[in-house]
ModelCIF file with pLDDT and N, C-alpha, C, O atoms, coordinates in Angstrom:
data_MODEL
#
_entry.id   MODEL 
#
_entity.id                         1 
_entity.type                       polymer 
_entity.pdbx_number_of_molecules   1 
#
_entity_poly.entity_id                      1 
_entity_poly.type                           'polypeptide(L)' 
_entity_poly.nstd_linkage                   no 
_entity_poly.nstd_monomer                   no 
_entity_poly.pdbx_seq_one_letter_code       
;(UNK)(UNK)(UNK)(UNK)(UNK)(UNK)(UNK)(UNK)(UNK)(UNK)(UNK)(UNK)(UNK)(UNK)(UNK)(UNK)
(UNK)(UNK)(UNK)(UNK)(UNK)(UNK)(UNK)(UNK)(UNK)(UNK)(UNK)(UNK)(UNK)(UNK)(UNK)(UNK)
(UNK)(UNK)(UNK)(UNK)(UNK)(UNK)(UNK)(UNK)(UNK)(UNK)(UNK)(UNK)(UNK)(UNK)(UNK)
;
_entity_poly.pdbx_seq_one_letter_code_can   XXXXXXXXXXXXXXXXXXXXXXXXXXXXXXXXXXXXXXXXXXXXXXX 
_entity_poly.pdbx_strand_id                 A 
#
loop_
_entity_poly_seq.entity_id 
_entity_poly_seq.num 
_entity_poly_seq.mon_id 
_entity_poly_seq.hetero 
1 1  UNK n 
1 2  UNK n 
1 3  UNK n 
1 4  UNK n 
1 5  UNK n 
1 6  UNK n 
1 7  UNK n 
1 8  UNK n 
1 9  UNK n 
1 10 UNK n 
1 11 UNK n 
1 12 UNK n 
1 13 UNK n 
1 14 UNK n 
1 15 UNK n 
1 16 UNK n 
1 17 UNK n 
1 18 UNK n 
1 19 UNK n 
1 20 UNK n 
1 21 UNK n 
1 22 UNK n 
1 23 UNK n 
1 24 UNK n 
1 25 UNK n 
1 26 UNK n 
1 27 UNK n 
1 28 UNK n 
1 29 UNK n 
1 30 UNK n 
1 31 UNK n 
1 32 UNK n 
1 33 UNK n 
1 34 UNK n 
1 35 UNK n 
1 36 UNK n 
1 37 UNK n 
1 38 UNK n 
1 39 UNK n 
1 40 UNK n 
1 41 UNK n 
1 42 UNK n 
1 43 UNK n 
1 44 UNK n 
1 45 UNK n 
1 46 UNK n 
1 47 UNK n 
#
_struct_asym.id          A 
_struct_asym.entity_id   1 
#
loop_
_ma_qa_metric.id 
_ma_qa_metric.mode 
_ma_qa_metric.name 
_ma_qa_metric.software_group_id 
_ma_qa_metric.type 
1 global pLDDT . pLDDT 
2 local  pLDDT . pLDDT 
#
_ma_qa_metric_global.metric_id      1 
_ma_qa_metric_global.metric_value   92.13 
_ma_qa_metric_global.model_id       1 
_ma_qa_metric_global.ordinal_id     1 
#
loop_
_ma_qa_metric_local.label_asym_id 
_ma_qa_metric_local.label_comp_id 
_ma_qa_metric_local.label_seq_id 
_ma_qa_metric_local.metric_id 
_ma_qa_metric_local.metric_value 
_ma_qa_metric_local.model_id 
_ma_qa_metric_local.ordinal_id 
A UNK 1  2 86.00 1 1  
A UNK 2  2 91.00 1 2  
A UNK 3  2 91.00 1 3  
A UNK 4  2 91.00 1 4  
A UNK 5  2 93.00 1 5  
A UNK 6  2 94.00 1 6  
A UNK 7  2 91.00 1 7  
A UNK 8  2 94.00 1 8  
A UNK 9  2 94.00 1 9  
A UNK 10 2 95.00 1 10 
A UNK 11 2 97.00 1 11 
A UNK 12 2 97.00 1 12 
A UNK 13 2 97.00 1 13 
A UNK 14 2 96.00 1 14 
A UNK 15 2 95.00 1 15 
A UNK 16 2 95.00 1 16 
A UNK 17 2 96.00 1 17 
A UNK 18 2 96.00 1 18 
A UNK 19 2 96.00 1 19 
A UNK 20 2 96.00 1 20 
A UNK 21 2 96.00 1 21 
A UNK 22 2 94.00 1 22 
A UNK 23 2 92.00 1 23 
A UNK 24 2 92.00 1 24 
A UNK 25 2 93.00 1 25 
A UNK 26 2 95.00 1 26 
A UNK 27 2 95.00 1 27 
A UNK 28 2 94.00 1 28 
A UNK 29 2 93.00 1 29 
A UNK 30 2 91.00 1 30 
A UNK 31 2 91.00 1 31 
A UNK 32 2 90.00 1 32 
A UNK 33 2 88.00 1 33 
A UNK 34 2 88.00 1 34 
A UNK 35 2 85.00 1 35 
A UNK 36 2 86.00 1 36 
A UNK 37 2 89.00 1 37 
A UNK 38 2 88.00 1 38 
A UNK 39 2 91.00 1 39 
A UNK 40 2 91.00 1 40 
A UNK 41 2 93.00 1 41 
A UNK 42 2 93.00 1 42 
A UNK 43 2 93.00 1 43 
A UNK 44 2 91.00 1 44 
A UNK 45 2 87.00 1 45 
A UNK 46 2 83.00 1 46 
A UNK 47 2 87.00 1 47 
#
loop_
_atom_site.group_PDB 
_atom_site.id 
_atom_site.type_symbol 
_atom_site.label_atom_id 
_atom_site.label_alt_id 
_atom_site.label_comp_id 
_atom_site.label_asym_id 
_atom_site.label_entity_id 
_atom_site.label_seq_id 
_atom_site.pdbx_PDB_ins_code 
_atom_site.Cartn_x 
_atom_site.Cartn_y 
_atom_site.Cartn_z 
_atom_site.occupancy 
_atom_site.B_iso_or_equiv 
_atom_site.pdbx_formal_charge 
_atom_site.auth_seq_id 
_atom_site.auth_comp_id 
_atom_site.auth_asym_id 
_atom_site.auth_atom_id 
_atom_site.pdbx_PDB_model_num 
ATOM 1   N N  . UNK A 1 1  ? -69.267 9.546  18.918  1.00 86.00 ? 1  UNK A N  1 
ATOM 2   C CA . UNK A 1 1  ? -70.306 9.679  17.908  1.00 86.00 ? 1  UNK A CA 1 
ATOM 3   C C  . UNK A 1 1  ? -71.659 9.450  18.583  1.00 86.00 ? 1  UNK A C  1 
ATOM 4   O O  . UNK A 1 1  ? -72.032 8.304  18.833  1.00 86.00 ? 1  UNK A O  1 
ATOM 5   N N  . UNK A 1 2  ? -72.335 10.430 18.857  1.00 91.00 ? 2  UNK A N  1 
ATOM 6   C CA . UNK A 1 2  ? -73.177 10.603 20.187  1.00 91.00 ? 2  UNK A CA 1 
ATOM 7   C C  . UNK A 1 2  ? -74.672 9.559  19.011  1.00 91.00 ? 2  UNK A C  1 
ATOM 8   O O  . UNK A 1 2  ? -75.337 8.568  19.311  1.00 91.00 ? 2  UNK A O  1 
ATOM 9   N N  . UNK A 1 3  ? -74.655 10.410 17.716  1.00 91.00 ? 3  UNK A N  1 
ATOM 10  C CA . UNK A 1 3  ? -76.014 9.592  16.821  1.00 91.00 ? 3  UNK A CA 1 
ATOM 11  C C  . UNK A 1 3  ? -76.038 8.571  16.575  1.00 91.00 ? 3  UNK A C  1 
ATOM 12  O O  . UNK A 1 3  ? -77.106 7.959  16.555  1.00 91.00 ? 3  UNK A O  1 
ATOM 13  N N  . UNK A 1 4  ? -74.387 7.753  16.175  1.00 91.00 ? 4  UNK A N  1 
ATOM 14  C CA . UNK A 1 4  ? -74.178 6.490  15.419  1.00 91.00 ? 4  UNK A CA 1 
ATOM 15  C C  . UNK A 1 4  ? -74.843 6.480  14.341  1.00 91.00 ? 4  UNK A C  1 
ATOM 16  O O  . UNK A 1 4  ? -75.630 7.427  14.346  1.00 91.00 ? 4  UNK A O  1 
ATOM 17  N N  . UNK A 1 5  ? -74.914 5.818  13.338  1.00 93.00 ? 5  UNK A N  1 
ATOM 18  C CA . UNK A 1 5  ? -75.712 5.751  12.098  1.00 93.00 ? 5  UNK A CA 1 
ATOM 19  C C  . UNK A 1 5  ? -74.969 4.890  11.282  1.00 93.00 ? 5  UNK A C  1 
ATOM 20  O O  . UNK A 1 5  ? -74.747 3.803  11.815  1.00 93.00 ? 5  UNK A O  1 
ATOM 21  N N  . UNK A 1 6  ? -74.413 5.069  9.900   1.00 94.00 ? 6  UNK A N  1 
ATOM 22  C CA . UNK A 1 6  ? -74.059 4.722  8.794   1.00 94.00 ? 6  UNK A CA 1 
ATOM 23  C C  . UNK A 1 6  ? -72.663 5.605  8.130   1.00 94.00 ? 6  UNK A C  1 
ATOM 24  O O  . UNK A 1 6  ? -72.986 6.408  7.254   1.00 94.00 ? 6  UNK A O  1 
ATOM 25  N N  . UNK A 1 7  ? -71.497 5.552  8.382   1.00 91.00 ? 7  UNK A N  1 
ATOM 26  C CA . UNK A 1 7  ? -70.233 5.835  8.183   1.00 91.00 ? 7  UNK A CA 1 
ATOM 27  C C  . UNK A 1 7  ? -69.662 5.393  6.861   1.00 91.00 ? 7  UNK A C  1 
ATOM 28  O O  . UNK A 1 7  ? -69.417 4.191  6.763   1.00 91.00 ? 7  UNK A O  1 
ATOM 29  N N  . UNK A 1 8  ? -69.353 6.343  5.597   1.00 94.00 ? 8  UNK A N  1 
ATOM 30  C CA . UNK A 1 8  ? -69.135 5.487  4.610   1.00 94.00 ? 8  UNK A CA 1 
ATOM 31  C C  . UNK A 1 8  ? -67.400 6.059  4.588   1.00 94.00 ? 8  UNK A C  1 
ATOM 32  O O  . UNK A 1 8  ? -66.989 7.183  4.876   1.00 94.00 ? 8  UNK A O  1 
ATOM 33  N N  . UNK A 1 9  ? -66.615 4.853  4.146   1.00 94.00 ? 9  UNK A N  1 
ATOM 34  C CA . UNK A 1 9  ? -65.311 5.195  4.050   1.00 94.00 ? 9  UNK A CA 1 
ATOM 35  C C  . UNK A 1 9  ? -64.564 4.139  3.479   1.00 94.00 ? 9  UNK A C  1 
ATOM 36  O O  . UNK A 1 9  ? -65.145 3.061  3.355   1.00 94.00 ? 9  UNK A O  1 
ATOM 37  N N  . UNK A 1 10 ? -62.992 4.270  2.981   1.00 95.00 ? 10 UNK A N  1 
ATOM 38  C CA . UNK A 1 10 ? -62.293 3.532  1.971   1.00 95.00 ? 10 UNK A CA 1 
ATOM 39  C C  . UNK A 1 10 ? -62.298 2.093  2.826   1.00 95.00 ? 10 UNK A C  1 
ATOM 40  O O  . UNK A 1 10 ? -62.759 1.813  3.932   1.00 95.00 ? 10 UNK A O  1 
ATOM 41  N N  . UNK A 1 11 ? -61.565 1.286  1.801   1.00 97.00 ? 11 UNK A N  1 
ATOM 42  C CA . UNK A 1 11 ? -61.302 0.523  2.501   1.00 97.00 ? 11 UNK A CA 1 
ATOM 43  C C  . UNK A 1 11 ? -60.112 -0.278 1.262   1.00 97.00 ? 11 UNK A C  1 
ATOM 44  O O  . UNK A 1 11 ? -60.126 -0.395 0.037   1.00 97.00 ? 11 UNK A O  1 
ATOM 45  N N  . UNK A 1 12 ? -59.166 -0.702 2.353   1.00 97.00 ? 12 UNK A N  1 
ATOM 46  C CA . UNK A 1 12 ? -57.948 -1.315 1.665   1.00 97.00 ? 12 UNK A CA 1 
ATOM 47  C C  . UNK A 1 12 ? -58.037 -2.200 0.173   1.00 97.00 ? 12 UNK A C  1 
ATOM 48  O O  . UNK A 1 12 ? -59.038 -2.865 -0.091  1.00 97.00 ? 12 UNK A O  1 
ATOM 49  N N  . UNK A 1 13 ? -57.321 -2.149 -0.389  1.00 97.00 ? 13 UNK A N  1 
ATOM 50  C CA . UNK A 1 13 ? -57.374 -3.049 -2.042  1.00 97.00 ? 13 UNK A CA 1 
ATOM 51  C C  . UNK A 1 13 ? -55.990 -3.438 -1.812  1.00 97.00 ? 13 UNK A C  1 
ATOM 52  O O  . UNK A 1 13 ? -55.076 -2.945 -1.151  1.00 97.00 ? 13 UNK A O  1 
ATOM 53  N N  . UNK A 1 14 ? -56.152 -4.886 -2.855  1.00 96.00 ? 14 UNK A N  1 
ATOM 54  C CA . UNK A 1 14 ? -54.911 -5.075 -2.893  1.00 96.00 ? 14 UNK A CA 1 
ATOM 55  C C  . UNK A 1 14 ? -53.774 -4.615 -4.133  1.00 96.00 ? 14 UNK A C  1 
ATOM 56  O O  . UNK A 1 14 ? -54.056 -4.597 -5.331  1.00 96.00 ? 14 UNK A O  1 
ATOM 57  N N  . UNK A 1 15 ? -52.621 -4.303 -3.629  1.00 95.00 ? 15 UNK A N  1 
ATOM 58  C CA . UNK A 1 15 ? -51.462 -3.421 -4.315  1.00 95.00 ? 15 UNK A CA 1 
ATOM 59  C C  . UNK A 1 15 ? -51.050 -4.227 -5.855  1.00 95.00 ? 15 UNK A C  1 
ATOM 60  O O  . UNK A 1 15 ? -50.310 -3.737 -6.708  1.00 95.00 ? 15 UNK A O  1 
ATOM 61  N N  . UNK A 1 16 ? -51.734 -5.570 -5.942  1.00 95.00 ? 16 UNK A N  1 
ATOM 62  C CA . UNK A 1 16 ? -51.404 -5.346 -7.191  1.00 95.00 ? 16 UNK A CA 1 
ATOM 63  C C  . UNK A 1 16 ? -52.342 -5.198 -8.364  1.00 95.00 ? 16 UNK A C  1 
ATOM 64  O O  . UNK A 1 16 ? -52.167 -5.425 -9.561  1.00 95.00 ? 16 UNK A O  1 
ATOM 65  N N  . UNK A 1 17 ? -53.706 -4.618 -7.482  1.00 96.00 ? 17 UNK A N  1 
ATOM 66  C CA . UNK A 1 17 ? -54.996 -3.922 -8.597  1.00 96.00 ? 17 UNK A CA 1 
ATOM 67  C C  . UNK A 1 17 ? -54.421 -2.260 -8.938  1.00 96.00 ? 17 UNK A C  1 
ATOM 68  O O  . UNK A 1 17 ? -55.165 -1.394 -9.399  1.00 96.00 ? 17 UNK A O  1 
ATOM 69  N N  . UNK A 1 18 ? -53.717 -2.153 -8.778  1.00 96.00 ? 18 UNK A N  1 
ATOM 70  C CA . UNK A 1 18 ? -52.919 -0.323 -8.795  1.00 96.00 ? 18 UNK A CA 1 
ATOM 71  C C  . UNK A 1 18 ? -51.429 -0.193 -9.791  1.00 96.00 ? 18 UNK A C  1 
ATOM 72  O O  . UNK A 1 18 ? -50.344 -0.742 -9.604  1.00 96.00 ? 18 UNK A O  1 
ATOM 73  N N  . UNK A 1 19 ? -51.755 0.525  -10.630 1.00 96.00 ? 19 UNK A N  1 
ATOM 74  C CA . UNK A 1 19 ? -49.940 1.093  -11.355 1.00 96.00 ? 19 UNK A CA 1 
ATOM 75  C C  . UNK A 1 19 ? -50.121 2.416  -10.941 1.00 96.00 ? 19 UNK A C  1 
ATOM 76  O O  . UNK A 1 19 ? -51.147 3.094  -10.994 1.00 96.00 ? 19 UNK A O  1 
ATOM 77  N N  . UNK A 1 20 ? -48.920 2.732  -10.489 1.00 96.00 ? 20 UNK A N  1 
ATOM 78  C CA . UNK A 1 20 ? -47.961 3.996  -10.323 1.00 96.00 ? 20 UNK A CA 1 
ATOM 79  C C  . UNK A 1 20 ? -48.628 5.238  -11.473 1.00 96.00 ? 20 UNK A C  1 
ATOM 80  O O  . UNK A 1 20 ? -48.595 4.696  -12.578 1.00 96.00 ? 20 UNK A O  1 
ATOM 81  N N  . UNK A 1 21 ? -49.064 6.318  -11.579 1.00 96.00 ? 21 UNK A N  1 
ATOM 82  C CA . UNK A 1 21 ? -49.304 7.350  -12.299 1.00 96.00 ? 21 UNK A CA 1 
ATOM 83  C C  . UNK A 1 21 ? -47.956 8.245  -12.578 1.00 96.00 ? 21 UNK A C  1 
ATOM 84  O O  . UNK A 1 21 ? -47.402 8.840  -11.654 1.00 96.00 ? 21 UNK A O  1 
ATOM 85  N N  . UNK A 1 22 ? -47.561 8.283  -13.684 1.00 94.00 ? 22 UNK A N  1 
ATOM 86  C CA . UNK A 1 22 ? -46.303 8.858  -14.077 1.00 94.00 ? 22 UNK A CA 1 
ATOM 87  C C  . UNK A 1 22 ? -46.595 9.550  -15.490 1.00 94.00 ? 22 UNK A C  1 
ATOM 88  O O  . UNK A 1 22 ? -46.904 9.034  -16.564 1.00 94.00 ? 22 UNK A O  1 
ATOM 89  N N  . UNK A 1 23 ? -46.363 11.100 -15.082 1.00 92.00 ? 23 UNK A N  1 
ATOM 90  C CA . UNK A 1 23 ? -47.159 12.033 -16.227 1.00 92.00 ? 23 UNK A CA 1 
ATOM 91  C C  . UNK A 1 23 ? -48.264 11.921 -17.118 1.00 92.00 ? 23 UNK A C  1 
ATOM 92  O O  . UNK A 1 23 ? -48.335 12.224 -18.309 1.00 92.00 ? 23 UNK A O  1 
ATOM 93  N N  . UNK A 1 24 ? -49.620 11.144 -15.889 1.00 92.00 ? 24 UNK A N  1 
ATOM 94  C CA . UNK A 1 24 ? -50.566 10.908 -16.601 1.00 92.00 ? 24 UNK A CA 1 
ATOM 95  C C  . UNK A 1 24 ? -50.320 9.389  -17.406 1.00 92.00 ? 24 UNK A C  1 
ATOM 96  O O  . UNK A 1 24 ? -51.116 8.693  -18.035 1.00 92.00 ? 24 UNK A O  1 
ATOM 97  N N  . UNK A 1 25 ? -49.874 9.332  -17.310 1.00 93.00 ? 25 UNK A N  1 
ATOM 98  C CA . UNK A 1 25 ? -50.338 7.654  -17.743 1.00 93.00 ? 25 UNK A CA 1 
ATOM 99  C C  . UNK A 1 25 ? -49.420 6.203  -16.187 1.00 93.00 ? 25 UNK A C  1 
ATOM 100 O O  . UNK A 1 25 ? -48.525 6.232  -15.342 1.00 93.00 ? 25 UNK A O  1 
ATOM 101 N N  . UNK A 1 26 ? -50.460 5.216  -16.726 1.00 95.00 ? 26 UNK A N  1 
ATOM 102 C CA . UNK A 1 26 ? -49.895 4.204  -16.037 1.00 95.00 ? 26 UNK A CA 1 
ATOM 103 C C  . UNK A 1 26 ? -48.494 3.177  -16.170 1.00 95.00 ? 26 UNK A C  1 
ATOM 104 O O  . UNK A 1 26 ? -48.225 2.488  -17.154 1.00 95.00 ? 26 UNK A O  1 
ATOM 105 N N  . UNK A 1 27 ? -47.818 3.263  -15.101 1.00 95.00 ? 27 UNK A N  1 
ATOM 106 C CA . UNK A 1 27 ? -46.242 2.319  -15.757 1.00 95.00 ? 27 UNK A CA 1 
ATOM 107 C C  . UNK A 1 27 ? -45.939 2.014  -14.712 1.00 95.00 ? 27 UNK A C  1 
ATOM 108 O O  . UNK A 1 27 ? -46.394 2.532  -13.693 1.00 95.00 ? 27 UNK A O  1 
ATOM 109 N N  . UNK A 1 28 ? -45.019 1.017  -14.752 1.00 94.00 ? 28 UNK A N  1 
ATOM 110 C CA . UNK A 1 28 ? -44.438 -0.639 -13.991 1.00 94.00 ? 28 UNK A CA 1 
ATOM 111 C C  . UNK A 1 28 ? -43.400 0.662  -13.440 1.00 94.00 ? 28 UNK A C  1 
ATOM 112 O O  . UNK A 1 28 ? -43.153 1.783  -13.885 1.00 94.00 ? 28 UNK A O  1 
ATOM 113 N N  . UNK A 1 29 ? -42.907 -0.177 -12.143 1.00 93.00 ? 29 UNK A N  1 
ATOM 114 C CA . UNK A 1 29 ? -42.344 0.696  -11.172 1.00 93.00 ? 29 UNK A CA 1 
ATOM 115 C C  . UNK A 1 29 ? -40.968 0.229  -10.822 1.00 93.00 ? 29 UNK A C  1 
ATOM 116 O O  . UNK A 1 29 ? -41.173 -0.848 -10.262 1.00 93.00 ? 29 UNK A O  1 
ATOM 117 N N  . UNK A 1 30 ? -39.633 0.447  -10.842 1.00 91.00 ? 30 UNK A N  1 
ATOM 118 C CA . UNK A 1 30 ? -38.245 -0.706 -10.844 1.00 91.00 ? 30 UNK A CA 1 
ATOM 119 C C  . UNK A 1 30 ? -37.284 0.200  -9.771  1.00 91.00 ? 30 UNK A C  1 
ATOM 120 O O  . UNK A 1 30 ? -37.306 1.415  -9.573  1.00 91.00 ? 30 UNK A O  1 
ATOM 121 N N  . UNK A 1 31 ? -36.657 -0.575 -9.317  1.00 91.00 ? 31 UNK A N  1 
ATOM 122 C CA . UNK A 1 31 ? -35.223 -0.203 -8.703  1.00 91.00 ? 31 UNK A CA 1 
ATOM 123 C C  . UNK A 1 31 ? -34.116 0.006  -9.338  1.00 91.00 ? 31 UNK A C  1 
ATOM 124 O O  . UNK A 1 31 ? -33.612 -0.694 -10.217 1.00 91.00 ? 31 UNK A O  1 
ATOM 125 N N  . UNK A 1 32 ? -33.606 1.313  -8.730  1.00 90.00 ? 32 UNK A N  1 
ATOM 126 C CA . UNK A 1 32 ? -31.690 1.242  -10.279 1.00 90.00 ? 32 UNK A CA 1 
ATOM 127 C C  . UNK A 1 32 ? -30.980 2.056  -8.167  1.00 90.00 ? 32 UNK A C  1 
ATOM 128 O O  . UNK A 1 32 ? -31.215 2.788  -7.205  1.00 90.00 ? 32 UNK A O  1 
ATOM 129 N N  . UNK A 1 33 ? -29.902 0.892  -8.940  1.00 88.00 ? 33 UNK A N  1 
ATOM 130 C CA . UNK A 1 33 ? -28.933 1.257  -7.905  1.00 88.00 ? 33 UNK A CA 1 
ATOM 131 C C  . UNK A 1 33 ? -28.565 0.272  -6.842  1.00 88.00 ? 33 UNK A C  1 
ATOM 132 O O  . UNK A 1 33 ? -29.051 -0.825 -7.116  1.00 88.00 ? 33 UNK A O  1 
ATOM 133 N N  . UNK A 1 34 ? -27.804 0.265  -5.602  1.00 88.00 ? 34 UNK A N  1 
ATOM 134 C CA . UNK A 1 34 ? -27.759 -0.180 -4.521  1.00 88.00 ? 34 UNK A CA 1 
ATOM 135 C C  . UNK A 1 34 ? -27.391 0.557  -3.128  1.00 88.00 ? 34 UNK A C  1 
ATOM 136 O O  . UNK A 1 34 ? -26.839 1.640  -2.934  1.00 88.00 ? 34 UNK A O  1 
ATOM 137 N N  . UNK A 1 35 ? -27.855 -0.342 -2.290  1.00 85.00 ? 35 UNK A N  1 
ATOM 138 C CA . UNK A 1 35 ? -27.546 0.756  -1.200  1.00 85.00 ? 35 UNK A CA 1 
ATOM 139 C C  . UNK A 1 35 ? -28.093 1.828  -1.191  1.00 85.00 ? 35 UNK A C  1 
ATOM 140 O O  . UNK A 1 35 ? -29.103 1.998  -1.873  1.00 85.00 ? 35 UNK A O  1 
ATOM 141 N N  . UNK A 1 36 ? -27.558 2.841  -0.403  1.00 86.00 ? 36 UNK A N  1 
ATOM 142 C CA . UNK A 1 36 ? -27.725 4.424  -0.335  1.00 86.00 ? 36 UNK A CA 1 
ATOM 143 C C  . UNK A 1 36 ? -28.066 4.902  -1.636  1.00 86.00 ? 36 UNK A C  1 
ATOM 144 O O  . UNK A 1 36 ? -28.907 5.801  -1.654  1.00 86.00 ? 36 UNK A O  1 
ATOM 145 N N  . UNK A 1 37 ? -27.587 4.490  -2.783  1.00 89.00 ? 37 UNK A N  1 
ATOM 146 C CA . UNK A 1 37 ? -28.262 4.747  -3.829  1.00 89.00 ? 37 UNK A CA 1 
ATOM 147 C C  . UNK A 1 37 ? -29.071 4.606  -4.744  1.00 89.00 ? 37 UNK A C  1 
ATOM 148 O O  . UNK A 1 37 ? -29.214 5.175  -5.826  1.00 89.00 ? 37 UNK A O  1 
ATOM 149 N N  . UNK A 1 38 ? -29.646 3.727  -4.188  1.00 88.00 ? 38 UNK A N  1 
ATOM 150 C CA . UNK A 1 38 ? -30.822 2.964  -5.046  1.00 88.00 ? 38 UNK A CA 1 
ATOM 151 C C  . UNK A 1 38 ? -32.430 4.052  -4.909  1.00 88.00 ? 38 UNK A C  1 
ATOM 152 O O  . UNK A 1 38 ? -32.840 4.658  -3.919  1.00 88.00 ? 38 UNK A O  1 
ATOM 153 N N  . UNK A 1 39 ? -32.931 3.979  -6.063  1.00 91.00 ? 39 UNK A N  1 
ATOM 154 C CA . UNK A 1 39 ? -33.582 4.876  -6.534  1.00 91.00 ? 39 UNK A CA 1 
ATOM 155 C C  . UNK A 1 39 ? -34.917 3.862  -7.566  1.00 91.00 ? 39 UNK A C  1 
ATOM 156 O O  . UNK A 1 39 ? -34.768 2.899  -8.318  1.00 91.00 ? 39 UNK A O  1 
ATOM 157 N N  . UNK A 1 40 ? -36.417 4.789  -7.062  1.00 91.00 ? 40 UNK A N  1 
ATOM 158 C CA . UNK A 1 40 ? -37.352 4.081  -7.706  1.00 91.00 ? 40 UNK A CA 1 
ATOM 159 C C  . UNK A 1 40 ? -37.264 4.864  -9.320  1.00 91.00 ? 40 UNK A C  1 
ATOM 160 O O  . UNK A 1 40 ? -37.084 6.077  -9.425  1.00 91.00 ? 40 UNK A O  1 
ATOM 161 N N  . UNK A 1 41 ? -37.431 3.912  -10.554 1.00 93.00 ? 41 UNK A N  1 
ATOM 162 C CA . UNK A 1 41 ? -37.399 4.154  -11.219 1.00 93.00 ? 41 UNK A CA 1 
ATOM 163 C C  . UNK A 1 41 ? -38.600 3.780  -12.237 1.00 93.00 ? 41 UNK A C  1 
ATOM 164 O O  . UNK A 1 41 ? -38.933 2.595  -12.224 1.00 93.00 ? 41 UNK A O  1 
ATOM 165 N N  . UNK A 1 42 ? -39.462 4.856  -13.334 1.00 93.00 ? 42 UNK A N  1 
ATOM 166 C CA . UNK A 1 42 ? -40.724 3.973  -14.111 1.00 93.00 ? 42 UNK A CA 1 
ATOM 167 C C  . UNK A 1 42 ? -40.071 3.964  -15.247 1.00 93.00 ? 42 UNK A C  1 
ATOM 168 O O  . UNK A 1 42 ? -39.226 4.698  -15.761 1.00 93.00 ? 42 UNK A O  1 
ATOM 169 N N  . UNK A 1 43 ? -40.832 2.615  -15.665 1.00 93.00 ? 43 UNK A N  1 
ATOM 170 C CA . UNK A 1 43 ? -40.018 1.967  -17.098 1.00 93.00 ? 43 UNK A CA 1 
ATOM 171 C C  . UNK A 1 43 ? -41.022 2.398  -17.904 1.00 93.00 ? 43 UNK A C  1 
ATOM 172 O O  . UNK A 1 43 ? -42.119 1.921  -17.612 1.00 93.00 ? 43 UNK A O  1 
ATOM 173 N N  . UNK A 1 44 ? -40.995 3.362  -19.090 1.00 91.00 ? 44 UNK A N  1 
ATOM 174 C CA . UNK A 1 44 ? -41.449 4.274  -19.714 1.00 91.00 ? 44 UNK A CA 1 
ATOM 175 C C  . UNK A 1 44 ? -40.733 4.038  -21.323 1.00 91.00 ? 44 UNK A C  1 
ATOM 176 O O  . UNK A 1 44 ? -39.675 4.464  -21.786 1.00 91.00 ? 44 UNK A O  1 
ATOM 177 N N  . UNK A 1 45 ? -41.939 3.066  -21.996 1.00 87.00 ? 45 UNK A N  1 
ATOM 178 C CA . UNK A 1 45 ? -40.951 3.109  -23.148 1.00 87.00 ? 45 UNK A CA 1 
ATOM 179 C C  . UNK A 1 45 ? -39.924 2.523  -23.396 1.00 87.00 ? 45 UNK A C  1 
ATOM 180 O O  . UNK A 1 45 ? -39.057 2.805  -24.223 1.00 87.00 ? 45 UNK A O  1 
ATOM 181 N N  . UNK A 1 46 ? -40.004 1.461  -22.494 1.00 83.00 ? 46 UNK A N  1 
ATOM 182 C CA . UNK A 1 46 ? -38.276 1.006  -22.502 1.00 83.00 ? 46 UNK A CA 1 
ATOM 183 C C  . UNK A 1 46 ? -37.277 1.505  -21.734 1.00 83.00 ? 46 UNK A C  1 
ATOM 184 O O  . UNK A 1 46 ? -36.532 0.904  -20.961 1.00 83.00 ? 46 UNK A O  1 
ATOM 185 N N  . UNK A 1 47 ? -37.334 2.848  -22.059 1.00 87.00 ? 47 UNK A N  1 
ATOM 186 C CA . UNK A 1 47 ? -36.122 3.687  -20.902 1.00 87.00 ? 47 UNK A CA 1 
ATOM 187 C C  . UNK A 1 47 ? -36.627 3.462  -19.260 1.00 87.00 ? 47 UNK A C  1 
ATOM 188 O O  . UNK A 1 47 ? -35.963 3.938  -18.340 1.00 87.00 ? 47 UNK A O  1 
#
């Protein structure tokens, strides 16, 4: 960066200021399964 100057860019937050986006809205994020089969799942409603 031959000019140097003023660089604007992200910078890390912490993960539990953030929910998961799931068809447009925000929801809690769970595990179903074990092992090889365990799978992220959003709790939507109950289901």
């Amino acid at each position: 960066n031959q000019q140097g100057g003023i660089v604007e860019k992200e910078a890390p937050i912490d993960i539990s200021n953030v929910m998961y986006l799931y068809k447009g809205s925000p929801v809690r994020i769970g595990f179903e399964g074990t092992g090889k089969d365990k799978k992220r799942v959003a709790k939507v409603d109950g289901k």
